[in-house]
Protein backbone atom coordinates (compact mmCIF):
# COMPACT_ATOMS: atom_id res chain seq x y z
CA UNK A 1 16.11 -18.82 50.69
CA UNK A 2 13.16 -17.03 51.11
CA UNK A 3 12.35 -13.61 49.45
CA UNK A 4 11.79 -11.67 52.80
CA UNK A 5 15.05 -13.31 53.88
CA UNK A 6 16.85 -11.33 51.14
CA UNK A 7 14.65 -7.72 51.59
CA UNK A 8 16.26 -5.85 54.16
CA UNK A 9 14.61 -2.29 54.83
CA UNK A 10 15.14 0.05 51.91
CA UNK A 11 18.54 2.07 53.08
CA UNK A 12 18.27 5.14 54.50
CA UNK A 13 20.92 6.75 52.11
CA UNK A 14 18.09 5.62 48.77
CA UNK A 15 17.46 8.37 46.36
CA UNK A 16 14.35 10.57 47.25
CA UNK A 17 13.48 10.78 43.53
CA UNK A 18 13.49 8.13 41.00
CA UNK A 19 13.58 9.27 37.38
CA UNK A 20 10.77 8.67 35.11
CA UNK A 21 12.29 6.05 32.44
CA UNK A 22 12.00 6.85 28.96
CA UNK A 23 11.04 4.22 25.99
CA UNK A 24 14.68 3.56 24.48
CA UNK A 25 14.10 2.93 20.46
CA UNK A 26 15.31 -0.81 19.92
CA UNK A 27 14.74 -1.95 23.20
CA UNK A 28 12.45 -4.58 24.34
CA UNK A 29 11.94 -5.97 28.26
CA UNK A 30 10.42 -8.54 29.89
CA UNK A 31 11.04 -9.83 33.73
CA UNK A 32 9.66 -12.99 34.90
CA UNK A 33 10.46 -15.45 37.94
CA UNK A 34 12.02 -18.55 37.05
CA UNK A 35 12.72 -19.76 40.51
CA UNK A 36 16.32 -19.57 40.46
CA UNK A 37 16.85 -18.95 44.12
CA UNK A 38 13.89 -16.78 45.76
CA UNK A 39 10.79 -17.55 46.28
CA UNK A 40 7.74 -14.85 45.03
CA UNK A 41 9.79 -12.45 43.30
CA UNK A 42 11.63 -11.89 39.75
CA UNK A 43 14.97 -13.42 39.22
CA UNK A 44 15.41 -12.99 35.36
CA UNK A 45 15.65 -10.14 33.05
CA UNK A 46 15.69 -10.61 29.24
CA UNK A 47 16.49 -7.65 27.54
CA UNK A 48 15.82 -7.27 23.04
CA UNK A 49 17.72 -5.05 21.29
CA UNK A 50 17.04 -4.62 17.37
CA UNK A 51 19.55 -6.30 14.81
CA UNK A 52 22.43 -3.73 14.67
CA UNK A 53 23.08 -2.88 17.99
CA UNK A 54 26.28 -2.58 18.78
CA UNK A 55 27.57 -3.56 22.14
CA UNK A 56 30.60 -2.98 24.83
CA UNK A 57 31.89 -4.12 27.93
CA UNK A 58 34.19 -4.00 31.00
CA UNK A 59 34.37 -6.89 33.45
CA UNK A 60 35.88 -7.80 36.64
CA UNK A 61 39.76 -8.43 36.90
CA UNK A 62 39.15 -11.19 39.43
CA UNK A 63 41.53 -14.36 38.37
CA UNK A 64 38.37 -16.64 39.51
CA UNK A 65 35.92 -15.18 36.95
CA UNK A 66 32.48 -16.28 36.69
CA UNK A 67 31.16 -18.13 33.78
CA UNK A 68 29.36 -15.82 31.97
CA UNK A 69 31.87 -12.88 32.21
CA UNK A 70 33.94 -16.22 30.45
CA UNK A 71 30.88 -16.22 27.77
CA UNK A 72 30.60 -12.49 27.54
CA UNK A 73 34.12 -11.97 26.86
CA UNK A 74 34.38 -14.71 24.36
CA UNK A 75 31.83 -12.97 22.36
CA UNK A 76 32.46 -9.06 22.77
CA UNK A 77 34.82 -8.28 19.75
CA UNK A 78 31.93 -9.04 17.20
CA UNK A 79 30.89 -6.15 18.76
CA UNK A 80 26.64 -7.05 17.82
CA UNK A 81 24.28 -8.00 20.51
CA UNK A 82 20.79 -8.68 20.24
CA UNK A 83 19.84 -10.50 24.16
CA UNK A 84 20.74 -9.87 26.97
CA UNK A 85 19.88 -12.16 30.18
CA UNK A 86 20.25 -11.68 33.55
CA UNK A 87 19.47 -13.83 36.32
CA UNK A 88 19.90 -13.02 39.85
CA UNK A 89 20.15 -15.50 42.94
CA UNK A 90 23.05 -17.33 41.38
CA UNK A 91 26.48 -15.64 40.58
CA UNK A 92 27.16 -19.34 38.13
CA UNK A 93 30.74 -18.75 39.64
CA UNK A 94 33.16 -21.22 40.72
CA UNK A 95 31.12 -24.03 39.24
CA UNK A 96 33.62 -25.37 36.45
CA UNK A 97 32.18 -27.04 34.17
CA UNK A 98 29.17 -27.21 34.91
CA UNK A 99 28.75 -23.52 35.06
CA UNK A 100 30.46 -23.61 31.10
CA UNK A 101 27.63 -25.81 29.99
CA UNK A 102 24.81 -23.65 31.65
CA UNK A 103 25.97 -20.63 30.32
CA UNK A 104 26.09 -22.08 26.68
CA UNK A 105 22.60 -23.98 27.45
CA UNK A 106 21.24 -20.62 28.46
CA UNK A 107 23.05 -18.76 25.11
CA UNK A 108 20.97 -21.88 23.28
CA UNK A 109 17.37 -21.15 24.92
CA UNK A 110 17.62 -17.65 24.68
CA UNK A 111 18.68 -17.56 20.89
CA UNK A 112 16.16 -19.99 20.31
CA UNK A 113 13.19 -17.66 21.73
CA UNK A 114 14.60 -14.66 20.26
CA UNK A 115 15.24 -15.61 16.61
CA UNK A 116 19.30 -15.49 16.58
CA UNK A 117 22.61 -16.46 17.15
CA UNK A 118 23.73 -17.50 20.25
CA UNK A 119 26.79 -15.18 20.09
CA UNK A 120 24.40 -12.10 20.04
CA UNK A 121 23.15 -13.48 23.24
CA UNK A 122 25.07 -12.18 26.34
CA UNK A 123 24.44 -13.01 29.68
CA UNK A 124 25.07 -12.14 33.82
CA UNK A 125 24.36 -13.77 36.87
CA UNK A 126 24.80 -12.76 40.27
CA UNK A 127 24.33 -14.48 43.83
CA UNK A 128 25.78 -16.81 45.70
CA UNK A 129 29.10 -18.26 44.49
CA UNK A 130 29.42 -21.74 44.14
CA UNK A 131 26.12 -23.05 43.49
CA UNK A 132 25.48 -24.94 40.05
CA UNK A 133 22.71 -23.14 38.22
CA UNK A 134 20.23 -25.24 36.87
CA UNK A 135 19.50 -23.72 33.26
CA UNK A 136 16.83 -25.94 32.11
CA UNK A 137 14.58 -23.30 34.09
CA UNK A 138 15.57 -20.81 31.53
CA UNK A 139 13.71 -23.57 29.19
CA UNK A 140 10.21 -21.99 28.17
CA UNK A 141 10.58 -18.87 30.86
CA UNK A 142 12.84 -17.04 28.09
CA UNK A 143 10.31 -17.88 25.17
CA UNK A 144 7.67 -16.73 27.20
CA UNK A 145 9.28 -13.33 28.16
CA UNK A 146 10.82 -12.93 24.27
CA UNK A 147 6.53 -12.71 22.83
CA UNK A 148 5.81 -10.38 25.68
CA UNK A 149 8.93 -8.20 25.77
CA UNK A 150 8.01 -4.56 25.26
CA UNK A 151 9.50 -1.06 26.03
CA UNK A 152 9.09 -0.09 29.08
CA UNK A 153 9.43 -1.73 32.26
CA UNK A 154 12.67 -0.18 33.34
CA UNK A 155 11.58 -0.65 37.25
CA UNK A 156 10.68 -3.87 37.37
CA UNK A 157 14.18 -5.00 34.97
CA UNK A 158 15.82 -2.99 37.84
CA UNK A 159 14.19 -4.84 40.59
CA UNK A 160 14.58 -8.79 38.95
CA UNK A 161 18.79 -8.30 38.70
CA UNK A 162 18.77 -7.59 42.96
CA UNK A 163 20.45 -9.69 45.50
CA UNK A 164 20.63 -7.90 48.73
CA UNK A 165 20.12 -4.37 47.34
CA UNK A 166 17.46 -2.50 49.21
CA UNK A 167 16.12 -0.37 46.23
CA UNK A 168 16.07 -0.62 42.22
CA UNK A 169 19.11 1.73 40.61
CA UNK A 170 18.11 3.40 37.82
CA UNK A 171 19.17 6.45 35.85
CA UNK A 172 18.99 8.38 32.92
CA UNK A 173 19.56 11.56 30.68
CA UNK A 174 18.73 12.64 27.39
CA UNK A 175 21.06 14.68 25.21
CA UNK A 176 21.06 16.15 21.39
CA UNK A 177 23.48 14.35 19.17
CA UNK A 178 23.71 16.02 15.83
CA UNK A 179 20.02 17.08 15.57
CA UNK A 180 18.71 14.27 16.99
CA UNK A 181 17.45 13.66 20.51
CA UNK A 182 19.08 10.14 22.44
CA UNK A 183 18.36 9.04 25.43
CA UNK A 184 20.58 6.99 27.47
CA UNK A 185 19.05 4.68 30.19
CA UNK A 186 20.98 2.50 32.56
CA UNK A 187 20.44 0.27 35.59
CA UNK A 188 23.01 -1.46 37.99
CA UNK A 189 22.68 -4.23 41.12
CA UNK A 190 25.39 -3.85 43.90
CA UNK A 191 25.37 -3.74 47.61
CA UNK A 192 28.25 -5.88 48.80
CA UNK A 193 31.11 -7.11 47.71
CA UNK A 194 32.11 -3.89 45.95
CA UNK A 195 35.68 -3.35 45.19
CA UNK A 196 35.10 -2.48 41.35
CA UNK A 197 38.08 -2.82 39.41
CA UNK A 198 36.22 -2.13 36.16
CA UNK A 199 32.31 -1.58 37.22
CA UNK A 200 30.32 -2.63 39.82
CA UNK A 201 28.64 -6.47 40.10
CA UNK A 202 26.41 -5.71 37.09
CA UNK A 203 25.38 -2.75 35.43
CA UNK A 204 23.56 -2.24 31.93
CA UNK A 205 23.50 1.01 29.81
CA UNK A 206 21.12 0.99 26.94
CA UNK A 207 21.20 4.43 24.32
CA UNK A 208 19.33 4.67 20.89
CA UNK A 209 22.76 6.75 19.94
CA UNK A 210 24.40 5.48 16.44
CA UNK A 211 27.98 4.17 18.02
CA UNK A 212 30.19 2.12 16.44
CA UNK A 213 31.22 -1.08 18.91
CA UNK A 214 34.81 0.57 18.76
CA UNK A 215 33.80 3.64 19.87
CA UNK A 216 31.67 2.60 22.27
CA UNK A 217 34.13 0.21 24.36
CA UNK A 218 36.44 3.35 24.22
CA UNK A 219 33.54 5.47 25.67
CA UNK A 220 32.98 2.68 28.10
CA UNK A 221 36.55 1.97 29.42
CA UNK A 222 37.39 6.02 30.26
CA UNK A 223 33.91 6.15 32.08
CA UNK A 224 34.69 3.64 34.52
CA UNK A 225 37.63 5.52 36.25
CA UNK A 226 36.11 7.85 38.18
CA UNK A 227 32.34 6.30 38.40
CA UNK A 228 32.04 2.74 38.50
CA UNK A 229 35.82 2.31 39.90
CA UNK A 230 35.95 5.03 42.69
CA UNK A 231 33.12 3.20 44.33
CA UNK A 232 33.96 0.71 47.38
CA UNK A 233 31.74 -1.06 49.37
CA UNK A 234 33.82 -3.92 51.76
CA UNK A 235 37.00 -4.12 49.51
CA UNK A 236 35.98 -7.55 47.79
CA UNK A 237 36.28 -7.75 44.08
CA UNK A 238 33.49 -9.54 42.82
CA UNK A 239 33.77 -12.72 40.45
CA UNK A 240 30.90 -11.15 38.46
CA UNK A 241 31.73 -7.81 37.81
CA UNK A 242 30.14 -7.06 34.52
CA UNK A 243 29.15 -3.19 32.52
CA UNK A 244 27.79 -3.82 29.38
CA UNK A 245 26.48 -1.13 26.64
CA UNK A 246 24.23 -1.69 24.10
CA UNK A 247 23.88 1.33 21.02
CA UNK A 248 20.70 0.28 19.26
CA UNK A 249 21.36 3.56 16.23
CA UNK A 250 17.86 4.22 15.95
CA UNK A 251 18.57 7.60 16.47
CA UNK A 252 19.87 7.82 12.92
CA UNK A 253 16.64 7.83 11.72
CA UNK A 254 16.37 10.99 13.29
CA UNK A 255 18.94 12.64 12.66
CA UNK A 256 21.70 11.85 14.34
CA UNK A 257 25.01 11.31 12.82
CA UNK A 258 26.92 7.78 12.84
CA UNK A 259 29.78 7.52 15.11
CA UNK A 260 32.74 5.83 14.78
CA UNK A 261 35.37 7.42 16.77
CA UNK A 262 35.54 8.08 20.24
CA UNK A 263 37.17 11.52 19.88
CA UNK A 264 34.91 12.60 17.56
CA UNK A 265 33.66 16.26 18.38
CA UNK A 266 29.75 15.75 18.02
CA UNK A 267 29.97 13.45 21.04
CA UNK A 268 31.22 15.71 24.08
CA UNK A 269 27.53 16.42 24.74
CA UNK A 270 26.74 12.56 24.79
CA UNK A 271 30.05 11.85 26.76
CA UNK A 272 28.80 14.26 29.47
CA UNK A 273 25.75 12.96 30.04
CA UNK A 274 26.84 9.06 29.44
CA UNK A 275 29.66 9.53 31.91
CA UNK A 276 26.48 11.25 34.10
CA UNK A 277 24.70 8.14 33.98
CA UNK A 278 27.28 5.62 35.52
CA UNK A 279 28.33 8.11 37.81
CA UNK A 280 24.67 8.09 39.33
CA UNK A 281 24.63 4.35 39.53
CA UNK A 282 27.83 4.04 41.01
CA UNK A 283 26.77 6.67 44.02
CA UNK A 284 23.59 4.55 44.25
CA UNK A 285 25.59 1.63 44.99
CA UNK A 286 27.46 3.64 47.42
CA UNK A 287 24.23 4.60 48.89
CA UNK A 288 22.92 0.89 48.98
CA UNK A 289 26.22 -0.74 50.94
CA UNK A 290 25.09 -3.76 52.94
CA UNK A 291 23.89 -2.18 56.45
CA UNK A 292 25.19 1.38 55.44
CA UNK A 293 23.70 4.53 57.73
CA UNK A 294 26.14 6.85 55.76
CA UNK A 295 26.99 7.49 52.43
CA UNK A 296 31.10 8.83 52.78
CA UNK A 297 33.12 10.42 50.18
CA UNK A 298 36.77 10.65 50.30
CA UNK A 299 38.75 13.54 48.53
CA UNK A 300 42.25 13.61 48.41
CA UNK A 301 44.37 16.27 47.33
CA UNK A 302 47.88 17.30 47.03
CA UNK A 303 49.45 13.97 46.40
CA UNK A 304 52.27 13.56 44.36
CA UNK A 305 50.10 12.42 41.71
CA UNK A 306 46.51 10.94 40.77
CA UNK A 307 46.90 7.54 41.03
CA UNK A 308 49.24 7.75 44.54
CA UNK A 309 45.83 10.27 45.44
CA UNK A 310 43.21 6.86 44.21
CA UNK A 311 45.59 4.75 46.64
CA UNK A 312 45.29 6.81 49.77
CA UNK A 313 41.72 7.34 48.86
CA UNK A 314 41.18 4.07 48.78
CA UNK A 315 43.07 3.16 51.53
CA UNK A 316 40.81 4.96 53.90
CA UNK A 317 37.39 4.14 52.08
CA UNK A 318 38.57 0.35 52.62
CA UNK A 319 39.43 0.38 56.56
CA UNK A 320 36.84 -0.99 58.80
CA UNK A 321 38.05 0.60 61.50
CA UNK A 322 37.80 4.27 59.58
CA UNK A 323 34.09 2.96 58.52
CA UNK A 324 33.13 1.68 61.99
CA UNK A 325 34.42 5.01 63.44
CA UNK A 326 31.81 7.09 60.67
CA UNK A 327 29.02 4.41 61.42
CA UNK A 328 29.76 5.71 65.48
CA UNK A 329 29.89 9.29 64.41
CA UNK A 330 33.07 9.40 66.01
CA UNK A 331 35.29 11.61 63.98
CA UNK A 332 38.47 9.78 64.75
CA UNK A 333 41.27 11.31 62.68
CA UNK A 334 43.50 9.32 63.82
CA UNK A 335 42.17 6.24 61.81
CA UNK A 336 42.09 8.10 58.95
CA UNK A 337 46.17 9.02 59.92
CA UNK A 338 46.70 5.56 59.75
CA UNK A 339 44.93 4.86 56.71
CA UNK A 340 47.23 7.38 54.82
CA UNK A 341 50.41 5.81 56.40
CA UNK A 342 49.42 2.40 55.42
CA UNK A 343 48.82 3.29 51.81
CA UNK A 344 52.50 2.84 50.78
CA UNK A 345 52.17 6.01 49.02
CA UNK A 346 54.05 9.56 49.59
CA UNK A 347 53.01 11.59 52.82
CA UNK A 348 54.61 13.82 54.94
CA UNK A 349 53.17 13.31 58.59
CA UNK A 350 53.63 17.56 59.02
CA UNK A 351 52.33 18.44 56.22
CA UNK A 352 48.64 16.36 56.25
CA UNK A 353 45.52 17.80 57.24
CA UNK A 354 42.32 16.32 57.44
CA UNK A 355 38.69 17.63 57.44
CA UNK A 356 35.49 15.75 58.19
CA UNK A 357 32.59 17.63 56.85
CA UNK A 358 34.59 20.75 56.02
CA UNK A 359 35.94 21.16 59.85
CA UNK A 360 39.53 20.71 60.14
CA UNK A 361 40.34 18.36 62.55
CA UNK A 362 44.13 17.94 62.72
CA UNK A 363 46.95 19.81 60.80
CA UNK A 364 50.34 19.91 60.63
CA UNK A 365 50.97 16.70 62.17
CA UNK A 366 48.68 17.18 65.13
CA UNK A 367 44.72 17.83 66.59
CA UNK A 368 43.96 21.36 64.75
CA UNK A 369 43.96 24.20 67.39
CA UNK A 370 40.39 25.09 66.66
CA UNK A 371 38.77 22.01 67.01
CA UNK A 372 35.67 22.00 68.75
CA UNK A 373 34.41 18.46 69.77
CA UNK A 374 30.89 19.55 69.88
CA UNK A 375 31.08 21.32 66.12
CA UNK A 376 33.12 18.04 64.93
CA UNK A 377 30.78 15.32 66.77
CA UNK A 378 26.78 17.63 65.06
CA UNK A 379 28.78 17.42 62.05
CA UNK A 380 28.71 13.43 62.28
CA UNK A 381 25.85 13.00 62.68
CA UNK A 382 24.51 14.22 59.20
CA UNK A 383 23.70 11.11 56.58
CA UNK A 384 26.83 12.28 54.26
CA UNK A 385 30.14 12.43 55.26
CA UNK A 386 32.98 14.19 53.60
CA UNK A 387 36.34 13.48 54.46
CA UNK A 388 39.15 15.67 53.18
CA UNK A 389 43.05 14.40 53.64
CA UNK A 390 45.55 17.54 52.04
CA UNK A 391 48.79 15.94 51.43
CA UNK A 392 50.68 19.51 50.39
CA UNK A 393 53.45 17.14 48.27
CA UNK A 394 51.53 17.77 44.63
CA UNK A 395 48.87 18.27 42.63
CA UNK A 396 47.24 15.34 42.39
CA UNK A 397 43.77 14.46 43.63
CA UNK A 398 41.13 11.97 43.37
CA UNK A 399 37.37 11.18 44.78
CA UNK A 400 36.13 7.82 46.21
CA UNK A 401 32.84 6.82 47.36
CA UNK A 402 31.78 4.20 50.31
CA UNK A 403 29.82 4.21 53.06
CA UNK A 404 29.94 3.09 56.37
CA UNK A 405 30.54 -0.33 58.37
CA UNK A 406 27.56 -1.81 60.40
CA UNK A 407 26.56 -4.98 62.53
CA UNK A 408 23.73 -4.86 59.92
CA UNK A 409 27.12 -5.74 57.44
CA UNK A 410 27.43 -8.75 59.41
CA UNK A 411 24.19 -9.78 59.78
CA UNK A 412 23.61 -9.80 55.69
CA UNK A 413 26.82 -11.64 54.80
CA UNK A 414 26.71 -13.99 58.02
CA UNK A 415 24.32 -15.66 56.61
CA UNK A 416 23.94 -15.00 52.99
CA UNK A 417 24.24 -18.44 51.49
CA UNK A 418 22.36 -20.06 54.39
């Protein structure tokens, strides 16, 4: 596959501004292309993180799990991590054992080059499912990239993990801890098949914060909920969905106190802004969907609790026929009507309402009075849509992200692997 064949036009719905990264103490990066799939462009990422740091991780709940969310879960309750590799162009799923033996052959090459133990090395893939992935081309590229690792190069780390993402997602905030300043950078790949039922397809938060591995995974897990898994791009949960942190502590040499608790008080500040961090990559996925034109968020409120709320929510984020309808600018409340119904979840037909864009549209079991078709149909148009379902059971409520459903959808995925 060729490299232009996998560069669509940079969406519409990308971020105007891209944050300058900031040098993360302990980390080390170096990009290179090893050939893996594309042709004239980066497909590997090794990332160095100083002896010590501590590492945590989510991954996807698929039952057909790729091989290196195998590997990485196999070696996440040391809790230490000093590599990280990422390849793009090949997910290394569904490739039995083959795919075993190239993800320990890779864990060999890399610990080689960097100086450890292949259980500090973890590793993600993403791309097309299916495909053996030759390792041996991981066989000098990973030495190479391990002498000329350095710290910056957050962009181009960004760029070397796409598949058919139209723009590099990056983010990052800094934040006192104690009386030290940390930084937390992170960096995520996703455009299609996005269902997240723990992250996104890969996504990579680095912080110079002193966190116990513990601690950390419980940071970790909570921030998912409403970032990385309120994000849907087609309904498909991948095979490769990996988040992994990495704590390097060099920020106690600063100042900043050691953590080893989750709950512990000193950390709200850091929790704010780590939770800020995924939440920005997850939108930017949102923003990236395969073909989108509009980057839709769903609130509902007055369920009869949160997670009946997350069902509906997701319910209408997930129908193509609500998403074609956005992509047409045709606010067709109806769909969304029959979204809600289909959720299995409480609703009262007479009691719903529903608002696109802050104009009610229908109310009380029917069109609202005041709707004005022209209003309703200027208010599409615009690049974000809101949609607003009231339920008037409860108090619950939740937020989802998606975007809409294109032929551009079906022109990426119909022919993807050829």
């Amino acid at each position: 596959m060729s490299a232009a064949k996998t560069a669509p036009a940079v969406s519409p719905l990308a971020p105007t501004h891209v944050p300058e990264m900031p040098e993360i103490a302990g980390v080390r990066l170096a990009t290179a292309a090893a050939g893996i799939r594309y042709e004239g462009r980066t497909d590997v990422l090794l990332a160095l993180m100083d002896k010590g740091t501590t590492v945590a991780g989510v991954f996807t709940t698929s039952k057909c799990a790729s091989a290196p969310v195998e590997w990485c879960r196999g070696i996440l309750k040391r809790g230490q991590a000093q590599a990280l590799v990422v390849n793009s162009g090949n997910a290394n799923a569904f490739t039995g054992k083959t795919g075993r033996s190239s993800t320990a052959l890779t864990a060999r090459i890399a610990a080689k080059a960097v100086g450890c133990t292949t259980s500090d090395i973890f590793l993600a893939s993403t791309g097309v499912i299916g495909e053996p992935l030759d390792a041996t081309k991981f066989d000098g590229v990973l030495g190479t990239l391990a002498e000329t690792a350095g710290p910056g190069g957050w962009m181009d780390a960004a760029r070397a993990i796409m598949t058919t993402d139209t723009f590099p997602k990056v983010a990052t905030a800094t934040v006192k801890l104690g009386k030290a300043k940390v930084t937390i950078n992170g960096m995520a790949k996703g455009a299609g098949m996005i269902a997240p039922d723990m992250a996104t397809m890969l996504s990579f938060v680095f912080t110079d914060a002193p966190i116990a591995a513990p601690a950390l995974q419980a940071l970790l897990k909570a921030g998912v909920g409403h970032t990385f898994n309120a994000v849907t791009i087609d309904g498909d949960t991948s095979t490769s969905d990996t988040l992994l942190a990495f704590a390097t502590g060099a920020a106690a040499a600063h100042g900043a106190p050691k953590i080893t608790k989750a709950n512990d008080i000193r950390l709200k500040a850091f929790v704010k802004a780590f939770n800020a961090v995924l939440a920005d990559l997850a939108e930017q996925v949102a923003r990236d969907g395969e073909g989108a034109r509009k980057l839709v968020e769903i609130l509902v409120e007055g369920a009869t609790s949160d997670k009946s709320a997350r069902k509906i929510a997701m319910s209408i984020a997930n129908s193509p026929l609500v998403k074609t309808a956005i992509a047409g600018e045709d606010a067709n409340w109806g769909r969304v009507v029959m979204a809600v119904g289909k959720a299995g979840e409480p609703a009262d037909r007479d009691k719903l309402s529903i608002a696109f864009n802050g104009i009610r549209v229908a109310s009380k079991g029917a069109r609202d009075p005041s709707y004005d078709e022209t209003e309703v149909s200027n208010a599409m148009k615009n690049p974000k849509i809101q949609i607003k379902v009231s339920l008037g059971l409860g108090k619950g409520r939740d937020r989802v992200l998606t975007c809409d459903l294109t032929k551009e959808y079906i022109a990426i995925n119909g022919d993807y692997r050829s």
